[in-house]
N, C-alpha and C. Protein backbone atom coordinates (compact mmCIF):
# COMPACT_ATOMS: atom_id res chain seq x y z
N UNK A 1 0.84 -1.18 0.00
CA UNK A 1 0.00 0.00 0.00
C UNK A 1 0.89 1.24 0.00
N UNK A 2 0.58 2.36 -0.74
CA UNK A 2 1.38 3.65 -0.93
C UNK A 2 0.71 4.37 -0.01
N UNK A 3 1.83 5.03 0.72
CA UNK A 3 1.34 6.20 2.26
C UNK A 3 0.97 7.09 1.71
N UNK A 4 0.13 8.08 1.64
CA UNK A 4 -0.01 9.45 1.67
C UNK A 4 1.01 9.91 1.76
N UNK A 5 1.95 10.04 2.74
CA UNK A 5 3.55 10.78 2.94
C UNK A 5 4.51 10.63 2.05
N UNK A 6 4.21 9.00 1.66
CA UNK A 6 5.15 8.55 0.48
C UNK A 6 5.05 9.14 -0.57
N UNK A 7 3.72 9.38 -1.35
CA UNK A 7 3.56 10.28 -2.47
C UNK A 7 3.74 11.40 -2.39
N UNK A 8 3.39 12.30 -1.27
CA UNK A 8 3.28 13.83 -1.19
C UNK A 8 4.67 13.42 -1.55
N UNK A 9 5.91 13.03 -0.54
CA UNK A 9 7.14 12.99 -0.46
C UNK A 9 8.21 13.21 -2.17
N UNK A 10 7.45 12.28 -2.88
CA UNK A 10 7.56 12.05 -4.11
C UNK A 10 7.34 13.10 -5.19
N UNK A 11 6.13 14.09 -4.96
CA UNK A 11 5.52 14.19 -5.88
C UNK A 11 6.62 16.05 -5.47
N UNK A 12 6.54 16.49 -4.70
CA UNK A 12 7.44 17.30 -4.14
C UNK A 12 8.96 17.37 -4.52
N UNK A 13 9.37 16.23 -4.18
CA UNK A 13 10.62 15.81 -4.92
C UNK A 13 10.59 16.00 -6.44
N UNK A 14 10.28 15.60 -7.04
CA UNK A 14 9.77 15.14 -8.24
C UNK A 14 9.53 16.68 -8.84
N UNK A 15 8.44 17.68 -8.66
CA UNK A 15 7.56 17.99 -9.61
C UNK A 15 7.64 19.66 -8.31
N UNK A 16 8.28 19.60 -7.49
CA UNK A 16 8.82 20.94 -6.66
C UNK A 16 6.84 21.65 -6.46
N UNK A 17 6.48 20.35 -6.15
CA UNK A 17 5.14 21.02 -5.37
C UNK A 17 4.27 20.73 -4.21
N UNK A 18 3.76 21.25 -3.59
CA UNK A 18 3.37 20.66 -2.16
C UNK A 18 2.13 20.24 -1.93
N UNK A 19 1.31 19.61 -1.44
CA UNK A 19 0.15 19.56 -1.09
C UNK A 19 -0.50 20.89 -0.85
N UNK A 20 -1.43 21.42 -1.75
CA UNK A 20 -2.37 22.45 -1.18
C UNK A 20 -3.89 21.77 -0.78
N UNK A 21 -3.87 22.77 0.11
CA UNK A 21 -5.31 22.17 0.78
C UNK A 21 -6.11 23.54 0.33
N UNK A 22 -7.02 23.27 -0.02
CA UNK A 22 -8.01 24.18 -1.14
C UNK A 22 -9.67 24.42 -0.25
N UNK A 23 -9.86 23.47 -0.30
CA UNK A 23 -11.17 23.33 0.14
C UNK A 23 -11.22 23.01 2.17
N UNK A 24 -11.87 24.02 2.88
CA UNK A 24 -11.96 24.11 3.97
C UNK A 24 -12.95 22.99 4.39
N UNK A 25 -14.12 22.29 4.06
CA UNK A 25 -15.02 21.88 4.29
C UNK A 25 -13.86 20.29 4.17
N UNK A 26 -13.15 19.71 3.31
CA UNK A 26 -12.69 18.79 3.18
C UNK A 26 -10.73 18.88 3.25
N UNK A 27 -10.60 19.74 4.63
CA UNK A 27 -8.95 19.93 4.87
C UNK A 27 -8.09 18.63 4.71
N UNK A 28 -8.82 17.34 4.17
CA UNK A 28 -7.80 16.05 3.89
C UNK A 28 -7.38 16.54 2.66
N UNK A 29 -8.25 16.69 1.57
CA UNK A 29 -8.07 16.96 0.33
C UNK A 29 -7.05 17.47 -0.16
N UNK A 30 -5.81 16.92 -1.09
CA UNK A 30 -4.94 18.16 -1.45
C UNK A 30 -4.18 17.94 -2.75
N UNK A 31 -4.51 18.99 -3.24
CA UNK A 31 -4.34 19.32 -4.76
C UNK A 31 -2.45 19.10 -4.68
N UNK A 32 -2.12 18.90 -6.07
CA UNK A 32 -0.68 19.18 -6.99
C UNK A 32 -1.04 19.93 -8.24
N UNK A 33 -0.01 20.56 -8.12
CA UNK A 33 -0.12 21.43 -9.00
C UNK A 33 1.14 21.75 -10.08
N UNK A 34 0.88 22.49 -10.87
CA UNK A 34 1.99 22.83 -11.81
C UNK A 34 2.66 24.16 -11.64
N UNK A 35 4.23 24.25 -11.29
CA UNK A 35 4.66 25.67 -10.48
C UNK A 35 3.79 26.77 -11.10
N UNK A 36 4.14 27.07 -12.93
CA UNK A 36 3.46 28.19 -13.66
C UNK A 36 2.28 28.31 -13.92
N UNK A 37 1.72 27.10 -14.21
CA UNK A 37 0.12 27.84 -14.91
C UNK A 37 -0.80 27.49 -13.65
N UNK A 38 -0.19 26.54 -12.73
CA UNK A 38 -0.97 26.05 -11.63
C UNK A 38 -2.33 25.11 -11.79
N UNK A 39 -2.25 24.54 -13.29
CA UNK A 39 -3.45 23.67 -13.39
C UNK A 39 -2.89 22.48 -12.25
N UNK A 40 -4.05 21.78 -11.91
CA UNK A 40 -4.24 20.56 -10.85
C UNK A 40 -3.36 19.96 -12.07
N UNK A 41 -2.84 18.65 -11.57
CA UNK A 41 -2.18 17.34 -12.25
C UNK A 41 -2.72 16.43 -11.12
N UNK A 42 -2.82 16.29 -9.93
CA UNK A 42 -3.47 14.94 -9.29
C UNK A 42 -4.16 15.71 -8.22
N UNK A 43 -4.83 15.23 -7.25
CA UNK A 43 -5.89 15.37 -6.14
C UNK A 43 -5.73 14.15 -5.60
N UNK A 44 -5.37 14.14 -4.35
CA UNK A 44 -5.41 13.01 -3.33
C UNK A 44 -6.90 13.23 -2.25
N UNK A 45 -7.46 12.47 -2.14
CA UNK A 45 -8.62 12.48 -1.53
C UNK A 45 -9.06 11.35 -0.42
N UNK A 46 -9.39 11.67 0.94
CA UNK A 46 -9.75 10.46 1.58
C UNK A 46 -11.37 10.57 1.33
N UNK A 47 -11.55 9.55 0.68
CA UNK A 47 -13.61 8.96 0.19
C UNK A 47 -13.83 8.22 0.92
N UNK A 48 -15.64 8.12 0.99
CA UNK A 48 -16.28 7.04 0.90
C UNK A 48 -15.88 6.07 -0.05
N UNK A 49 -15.74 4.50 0.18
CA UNK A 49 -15.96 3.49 -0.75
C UNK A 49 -17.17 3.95 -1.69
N UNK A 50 -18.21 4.11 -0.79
CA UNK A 50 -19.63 4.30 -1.43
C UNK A 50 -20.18 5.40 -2.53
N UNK A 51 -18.81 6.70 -2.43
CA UNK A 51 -18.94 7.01 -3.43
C UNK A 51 -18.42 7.42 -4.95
N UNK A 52 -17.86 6.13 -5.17
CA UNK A 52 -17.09 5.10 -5.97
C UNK A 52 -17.37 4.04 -6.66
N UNK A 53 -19.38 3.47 -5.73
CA UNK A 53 -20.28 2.66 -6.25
C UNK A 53 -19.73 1.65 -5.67
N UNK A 54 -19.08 1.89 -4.67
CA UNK A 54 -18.96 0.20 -3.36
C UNK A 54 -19.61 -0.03 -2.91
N UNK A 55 -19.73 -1.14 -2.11
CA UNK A 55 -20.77 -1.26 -1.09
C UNK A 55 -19.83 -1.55 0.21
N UNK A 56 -19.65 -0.25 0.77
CA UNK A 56 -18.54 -0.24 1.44
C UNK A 56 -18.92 0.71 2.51
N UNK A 57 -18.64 1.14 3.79
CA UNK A 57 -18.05 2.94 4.17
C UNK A 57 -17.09 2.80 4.94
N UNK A 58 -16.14 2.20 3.91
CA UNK A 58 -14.84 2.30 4.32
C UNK A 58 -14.43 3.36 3.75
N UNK A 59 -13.74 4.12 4.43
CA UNK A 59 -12.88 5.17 3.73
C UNK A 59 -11.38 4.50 3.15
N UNK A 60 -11.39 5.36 1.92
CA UNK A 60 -10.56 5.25 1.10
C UNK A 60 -9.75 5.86 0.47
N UNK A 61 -8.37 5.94 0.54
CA UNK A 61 -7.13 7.14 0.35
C UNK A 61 -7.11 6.91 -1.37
N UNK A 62 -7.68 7.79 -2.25
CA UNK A 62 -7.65 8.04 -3.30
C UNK A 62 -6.37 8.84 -3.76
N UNK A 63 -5.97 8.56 -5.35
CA UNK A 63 -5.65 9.70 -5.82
C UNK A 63 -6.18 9.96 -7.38
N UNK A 64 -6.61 11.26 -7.56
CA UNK A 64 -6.89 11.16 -8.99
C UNK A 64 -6.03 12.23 -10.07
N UNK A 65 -6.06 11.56 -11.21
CA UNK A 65 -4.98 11.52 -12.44
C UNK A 65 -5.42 12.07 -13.42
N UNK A 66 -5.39 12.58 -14.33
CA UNK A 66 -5.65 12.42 -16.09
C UNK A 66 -4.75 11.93 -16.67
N UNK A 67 -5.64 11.42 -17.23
CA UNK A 67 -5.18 9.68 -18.40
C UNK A 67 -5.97 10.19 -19.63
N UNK A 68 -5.19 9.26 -20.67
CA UNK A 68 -5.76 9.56 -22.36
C UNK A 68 -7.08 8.34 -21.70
N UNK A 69 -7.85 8.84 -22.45
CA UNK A 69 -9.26 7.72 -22.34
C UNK A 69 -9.25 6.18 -22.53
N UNK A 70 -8.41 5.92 -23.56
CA UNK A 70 -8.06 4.79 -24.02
C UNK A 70 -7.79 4.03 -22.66
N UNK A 71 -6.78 4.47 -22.14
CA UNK A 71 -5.63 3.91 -21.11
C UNK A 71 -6.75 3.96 -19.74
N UNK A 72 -7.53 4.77 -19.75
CA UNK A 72 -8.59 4.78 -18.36
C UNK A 72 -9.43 3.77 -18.36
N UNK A 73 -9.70 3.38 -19.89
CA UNK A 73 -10.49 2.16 -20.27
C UNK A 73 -10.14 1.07 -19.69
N UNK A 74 -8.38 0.80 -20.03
CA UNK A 74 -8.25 -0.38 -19.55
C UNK A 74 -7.64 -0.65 -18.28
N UNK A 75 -7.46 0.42 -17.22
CA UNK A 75 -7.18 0.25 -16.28
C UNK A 75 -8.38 -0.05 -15.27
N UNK A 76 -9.45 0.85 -15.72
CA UNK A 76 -10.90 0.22 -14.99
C UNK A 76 -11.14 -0.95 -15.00
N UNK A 77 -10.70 -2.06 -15.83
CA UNK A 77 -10.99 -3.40 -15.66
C UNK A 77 -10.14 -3.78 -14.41
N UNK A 78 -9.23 -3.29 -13.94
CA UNK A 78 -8.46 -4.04 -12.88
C UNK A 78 -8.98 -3.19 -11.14
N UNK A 79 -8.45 -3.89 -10.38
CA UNK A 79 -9.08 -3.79 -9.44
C UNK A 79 -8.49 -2.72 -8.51
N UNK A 80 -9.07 -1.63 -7.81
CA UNK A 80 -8.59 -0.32 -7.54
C UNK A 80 -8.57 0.92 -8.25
N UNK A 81 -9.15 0.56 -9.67
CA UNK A 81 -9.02 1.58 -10.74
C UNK A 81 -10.69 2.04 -10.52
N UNK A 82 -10.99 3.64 -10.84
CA UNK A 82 -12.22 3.94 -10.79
C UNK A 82 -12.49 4.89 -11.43
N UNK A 83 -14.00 5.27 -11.64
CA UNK A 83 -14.37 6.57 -12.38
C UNK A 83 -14.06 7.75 -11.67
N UNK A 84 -13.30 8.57 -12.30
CA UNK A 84 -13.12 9.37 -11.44
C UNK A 84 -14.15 9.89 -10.30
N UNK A 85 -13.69 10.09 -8.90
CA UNK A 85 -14.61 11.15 -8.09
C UNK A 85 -14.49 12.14 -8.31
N UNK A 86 -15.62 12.80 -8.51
CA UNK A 86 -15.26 14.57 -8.62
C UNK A 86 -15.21 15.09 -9.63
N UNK A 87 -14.73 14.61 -10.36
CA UNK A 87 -13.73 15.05 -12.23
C UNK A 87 -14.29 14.22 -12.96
N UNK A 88 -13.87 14.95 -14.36
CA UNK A 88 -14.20 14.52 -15.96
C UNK A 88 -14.09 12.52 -16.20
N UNK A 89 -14.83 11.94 -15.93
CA UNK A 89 -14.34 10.35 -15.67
C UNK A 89 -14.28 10.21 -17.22
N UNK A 90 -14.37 10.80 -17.93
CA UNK A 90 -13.30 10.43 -19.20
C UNK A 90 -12.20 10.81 -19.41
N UNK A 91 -11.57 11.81 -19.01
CA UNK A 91 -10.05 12.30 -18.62
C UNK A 91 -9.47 11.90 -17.60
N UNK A 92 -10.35 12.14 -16.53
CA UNK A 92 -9.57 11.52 -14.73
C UNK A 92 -10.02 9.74 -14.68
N UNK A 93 -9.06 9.20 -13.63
CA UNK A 93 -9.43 7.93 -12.65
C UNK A 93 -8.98 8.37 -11.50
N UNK A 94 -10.04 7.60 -10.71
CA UNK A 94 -9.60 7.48 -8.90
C UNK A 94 -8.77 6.52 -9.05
N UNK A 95 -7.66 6.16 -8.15
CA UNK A 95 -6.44 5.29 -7.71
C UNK A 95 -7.08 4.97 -6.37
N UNK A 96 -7.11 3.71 -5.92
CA UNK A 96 -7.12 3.66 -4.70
C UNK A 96 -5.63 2.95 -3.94
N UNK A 97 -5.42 4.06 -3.40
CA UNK A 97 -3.61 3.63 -2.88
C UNK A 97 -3.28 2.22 -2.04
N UNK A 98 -4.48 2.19 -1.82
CA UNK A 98 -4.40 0.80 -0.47
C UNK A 98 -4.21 -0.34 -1.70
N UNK A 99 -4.45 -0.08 -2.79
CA UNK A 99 -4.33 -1.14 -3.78
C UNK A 99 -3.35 -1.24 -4.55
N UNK A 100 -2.21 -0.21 -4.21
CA UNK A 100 -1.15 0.24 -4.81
C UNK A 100 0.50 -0.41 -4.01
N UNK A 101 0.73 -1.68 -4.83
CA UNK A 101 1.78 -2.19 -3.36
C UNK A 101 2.80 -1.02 -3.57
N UNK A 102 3.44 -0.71 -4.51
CA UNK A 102 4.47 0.20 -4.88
C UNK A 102 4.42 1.53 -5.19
N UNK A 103 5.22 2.74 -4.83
CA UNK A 103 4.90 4.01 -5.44
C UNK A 103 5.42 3.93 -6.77
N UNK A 104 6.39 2.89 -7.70
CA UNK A 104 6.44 3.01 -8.78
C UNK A 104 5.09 2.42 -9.86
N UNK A 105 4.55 1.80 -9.07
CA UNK A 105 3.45 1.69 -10.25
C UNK A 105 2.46 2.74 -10.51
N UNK A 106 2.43 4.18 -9.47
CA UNK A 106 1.88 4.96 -10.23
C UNK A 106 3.19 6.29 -11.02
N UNK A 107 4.59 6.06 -10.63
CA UNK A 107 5.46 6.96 -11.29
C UNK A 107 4.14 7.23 -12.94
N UNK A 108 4.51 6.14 -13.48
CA UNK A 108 4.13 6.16 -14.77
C UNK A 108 3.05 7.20 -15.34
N UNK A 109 1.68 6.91 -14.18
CA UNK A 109 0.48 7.71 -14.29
C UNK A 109 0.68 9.07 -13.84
N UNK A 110 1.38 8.78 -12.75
CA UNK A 110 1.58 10.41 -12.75
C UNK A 110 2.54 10.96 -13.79
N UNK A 111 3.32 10.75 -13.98
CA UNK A 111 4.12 11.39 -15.43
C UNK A 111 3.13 11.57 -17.09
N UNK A 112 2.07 10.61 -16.80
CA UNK A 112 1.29 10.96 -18.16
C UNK A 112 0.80 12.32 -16.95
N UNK A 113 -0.14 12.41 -16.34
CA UNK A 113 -0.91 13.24 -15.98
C UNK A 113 -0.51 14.76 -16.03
N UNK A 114 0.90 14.46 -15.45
CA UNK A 114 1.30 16.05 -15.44
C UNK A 114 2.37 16.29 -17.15
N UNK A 115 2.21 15.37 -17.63
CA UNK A 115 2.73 15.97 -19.54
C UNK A 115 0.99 16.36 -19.65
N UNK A 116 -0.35 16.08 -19.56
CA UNK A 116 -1.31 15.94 -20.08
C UNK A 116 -2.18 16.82 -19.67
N UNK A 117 -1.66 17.39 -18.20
CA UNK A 117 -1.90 18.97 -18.09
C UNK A 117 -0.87 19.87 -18.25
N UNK A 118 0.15 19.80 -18.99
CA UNK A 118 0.46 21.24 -19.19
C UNK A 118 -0.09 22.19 -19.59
């Protein structure tokens, strides 16, 4: 499972940006961003299972991405992959991190995401 700390840690390293917390009503929530134009590239989110279409209320440490559509297609068949919460679920997927043994298996997604918002 990928920590929350592990990614912020990463994505900071990586991409020289920090967790912003945006929204007061949901202070878990926290955006990445791009230094100049400041579009979002991922959103980490703690959810409901349930609103994700589980039958769950487990909470769940999300992160969400933009992906070419194609590639969202076929990652929804596997297990942890979702329509996006929140966002365009033909551009975005939810990640659910607890399903994530490694932080390199999302390097990849996040590197499409932030070429795909510039």
């Amino acid at each position: 499972m990928v920590k929350s700390q592990i990614l912020f840690d990463y994505l900071q390293d990586r991409y020289q940006t920090k967790p912003e917390t945006l929204f007061a009503k949901h202070p878990d929530y926290a955006v990445f961003r791009h230094y100049r134009s400041r579009k979002w590239f991922a959103l980490f989110m703690p959810v409901s299972a349930k609103k994700l279409g589980l039958a769950s209320d487990e909470v769940l440490n999300i992160l969400n991405l933009k992906l070419e559509p194609q590639f969202i297609d076929v990652l929804r068949q596997q297990k942890g992959y979702y329509p996006a919460y929140h966002m365009n679920k033909e551009h975005w997927i939810s990640i659910d991190l607890a399903m994530i043994e490694q932080l390199d298996e999302l390097v990849p997604l996040i590197e499409d995401s932030h070429r795909l918002t510039k």
